[in-house]
C-alpha atoms as a PDB file:
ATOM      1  CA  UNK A   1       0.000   0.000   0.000  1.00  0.00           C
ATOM      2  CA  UNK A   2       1.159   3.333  -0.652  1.00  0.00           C
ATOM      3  CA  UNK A   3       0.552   6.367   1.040  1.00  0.00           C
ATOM      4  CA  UNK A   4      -0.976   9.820  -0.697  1.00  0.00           C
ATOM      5  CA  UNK A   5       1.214  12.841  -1.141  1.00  0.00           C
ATOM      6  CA  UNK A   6      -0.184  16.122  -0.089  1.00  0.00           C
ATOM      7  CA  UNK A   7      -0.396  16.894  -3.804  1.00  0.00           C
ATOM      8  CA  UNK A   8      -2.868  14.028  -4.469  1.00  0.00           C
ATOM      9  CA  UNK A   9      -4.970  14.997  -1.200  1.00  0.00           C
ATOM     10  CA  UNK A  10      -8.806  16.441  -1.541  1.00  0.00           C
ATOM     11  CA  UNK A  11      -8.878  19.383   0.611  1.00  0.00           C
ATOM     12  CA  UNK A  12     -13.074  20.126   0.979  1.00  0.00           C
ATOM     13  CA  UNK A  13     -13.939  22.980   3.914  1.00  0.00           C
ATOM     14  CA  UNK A  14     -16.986  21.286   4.938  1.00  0.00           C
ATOM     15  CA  UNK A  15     -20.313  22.354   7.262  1.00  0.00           C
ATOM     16  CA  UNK A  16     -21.303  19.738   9.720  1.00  0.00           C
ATOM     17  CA  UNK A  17     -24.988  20.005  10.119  1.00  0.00           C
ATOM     18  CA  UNK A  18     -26.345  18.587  13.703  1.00  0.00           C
ATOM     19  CA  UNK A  19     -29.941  18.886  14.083  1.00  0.00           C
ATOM     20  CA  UNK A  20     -30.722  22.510  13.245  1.00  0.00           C
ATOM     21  CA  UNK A  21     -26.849  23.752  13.717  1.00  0.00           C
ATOM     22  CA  UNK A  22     -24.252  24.020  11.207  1.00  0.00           C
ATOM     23  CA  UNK A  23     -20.423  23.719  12.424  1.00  0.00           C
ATOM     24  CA  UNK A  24     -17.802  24.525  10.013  1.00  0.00           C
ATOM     25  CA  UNK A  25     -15.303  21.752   9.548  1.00  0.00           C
ATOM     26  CA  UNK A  26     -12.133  20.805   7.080  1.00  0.00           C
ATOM     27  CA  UNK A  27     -12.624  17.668   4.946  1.00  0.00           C
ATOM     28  CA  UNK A  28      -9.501  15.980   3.151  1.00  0.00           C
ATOM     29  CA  UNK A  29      -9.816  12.753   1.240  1.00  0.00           C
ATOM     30  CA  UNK A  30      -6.941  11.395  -0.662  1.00  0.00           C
ATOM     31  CA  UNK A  31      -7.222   9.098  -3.371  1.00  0.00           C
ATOM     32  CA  UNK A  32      -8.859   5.683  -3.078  1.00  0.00           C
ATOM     33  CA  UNK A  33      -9.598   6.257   1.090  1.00  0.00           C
ATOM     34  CA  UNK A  34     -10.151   3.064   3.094  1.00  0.00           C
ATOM     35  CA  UNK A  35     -12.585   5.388   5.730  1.00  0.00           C
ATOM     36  CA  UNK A  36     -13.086   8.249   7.151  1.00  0.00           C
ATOM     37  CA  UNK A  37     -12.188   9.053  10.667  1.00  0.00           C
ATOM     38  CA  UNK A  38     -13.874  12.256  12.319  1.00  0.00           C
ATOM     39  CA  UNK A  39     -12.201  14.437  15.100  1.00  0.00           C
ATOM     40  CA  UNK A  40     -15.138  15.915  16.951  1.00  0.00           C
ATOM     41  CA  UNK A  41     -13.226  18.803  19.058  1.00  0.00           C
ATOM     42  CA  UNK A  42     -14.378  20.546  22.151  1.00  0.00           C
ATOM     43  CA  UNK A  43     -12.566  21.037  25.421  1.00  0.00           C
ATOM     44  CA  UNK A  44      -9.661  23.546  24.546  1.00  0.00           C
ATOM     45  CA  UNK A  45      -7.597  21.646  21.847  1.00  0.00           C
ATOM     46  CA  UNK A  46      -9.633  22.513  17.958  1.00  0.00           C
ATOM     47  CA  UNK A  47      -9.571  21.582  14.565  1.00  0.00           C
ATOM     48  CA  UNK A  48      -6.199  23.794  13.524  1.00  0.00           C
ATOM     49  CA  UNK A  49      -3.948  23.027  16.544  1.00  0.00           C
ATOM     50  CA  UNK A  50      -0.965  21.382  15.376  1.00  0.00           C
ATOM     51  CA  UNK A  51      -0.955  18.445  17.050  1.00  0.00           C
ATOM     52  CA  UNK A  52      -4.645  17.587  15.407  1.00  0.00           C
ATOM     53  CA  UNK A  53      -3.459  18.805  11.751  1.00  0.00           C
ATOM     54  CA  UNK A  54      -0.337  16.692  12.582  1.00  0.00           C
ATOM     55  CA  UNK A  55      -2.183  13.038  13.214  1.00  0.00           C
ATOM     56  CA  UNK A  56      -4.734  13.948  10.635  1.00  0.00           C
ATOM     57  CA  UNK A  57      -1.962  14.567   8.021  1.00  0.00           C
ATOM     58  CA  UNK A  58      -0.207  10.878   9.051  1.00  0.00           C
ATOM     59  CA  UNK A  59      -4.014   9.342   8.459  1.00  0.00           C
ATOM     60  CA  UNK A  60      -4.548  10.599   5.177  1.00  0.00           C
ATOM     61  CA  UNK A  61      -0.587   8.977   4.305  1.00  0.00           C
ATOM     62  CA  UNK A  62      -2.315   5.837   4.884  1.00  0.00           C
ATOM     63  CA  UNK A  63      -5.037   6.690   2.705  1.00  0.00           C
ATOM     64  CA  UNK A  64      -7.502   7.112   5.037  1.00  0.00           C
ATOM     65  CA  UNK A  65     -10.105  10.490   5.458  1.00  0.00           C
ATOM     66  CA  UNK A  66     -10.681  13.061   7.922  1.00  0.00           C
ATOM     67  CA  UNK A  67     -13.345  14.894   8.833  1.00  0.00           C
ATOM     68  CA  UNK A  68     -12.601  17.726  11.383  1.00  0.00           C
ATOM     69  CA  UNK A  69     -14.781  19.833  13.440  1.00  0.00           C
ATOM     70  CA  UNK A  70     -15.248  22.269  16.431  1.00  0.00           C
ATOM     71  CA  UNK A  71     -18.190  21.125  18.187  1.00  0.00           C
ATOM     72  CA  UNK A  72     -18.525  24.898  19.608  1.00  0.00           C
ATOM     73  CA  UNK A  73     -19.701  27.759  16.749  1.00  0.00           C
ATOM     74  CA  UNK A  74     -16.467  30.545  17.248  1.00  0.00           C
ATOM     75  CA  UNK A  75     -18.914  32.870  19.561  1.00  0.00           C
ATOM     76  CA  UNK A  76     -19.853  29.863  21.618  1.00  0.00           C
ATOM     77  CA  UNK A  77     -15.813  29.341  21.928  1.00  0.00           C
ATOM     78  CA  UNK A  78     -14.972  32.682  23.384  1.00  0.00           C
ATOM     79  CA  UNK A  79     -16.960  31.824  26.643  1.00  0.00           C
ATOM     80  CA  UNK A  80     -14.126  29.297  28.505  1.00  0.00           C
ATOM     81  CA  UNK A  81     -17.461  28.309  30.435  1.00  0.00           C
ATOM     82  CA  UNK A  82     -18.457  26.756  27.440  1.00  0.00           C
ATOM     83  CA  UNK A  83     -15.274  25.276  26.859  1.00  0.00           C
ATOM     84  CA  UNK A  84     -15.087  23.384  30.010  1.00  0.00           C
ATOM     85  CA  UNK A  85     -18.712  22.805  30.875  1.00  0.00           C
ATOM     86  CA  UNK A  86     -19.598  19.799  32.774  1.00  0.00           C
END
């Protein structure tokens, strides 16, 4: 098996709909993908840290998707409440 190049990777910015709210979200496919694994983010760490870009990026060289989204809109982000609700 080889692995995809970043050339040969589908970079889609996606929306996430859940029930009646949309959450932005990044979706990369690269060619022939086995799955699709999704990185639901929401205590602290989101979509663009480096640390999530960096394991996404070693998923899709094993030709696998990724699907990653804040569960908190931006506004709903600002409030650290929010962040770390329990």
């Amino acid at each position: 098996m080889q692995g995809a190049t970043m050339e040969e990777l589908l970079y889609l910015p996606k929306r996430v709909l859940i029930g009646p709210q949309t959450l932005e979200g990044e979706l990369v496919l690269p060619p022939r993908a086995q799955a699709l694994i999704v990185f639901a983010h929401g205590s602290g760490s989101g979509r663009r840290s480096p640390r999530n870009l960096q394991v996404a990026h070693a998923l899709n060289e094993h030709r696998l998707g990724t699907l990653l989204f804040d569960l908190l809109r931006p506004e709903e982000a600002l409030d650290r409440a929010n962040v770390f609700d329990q």
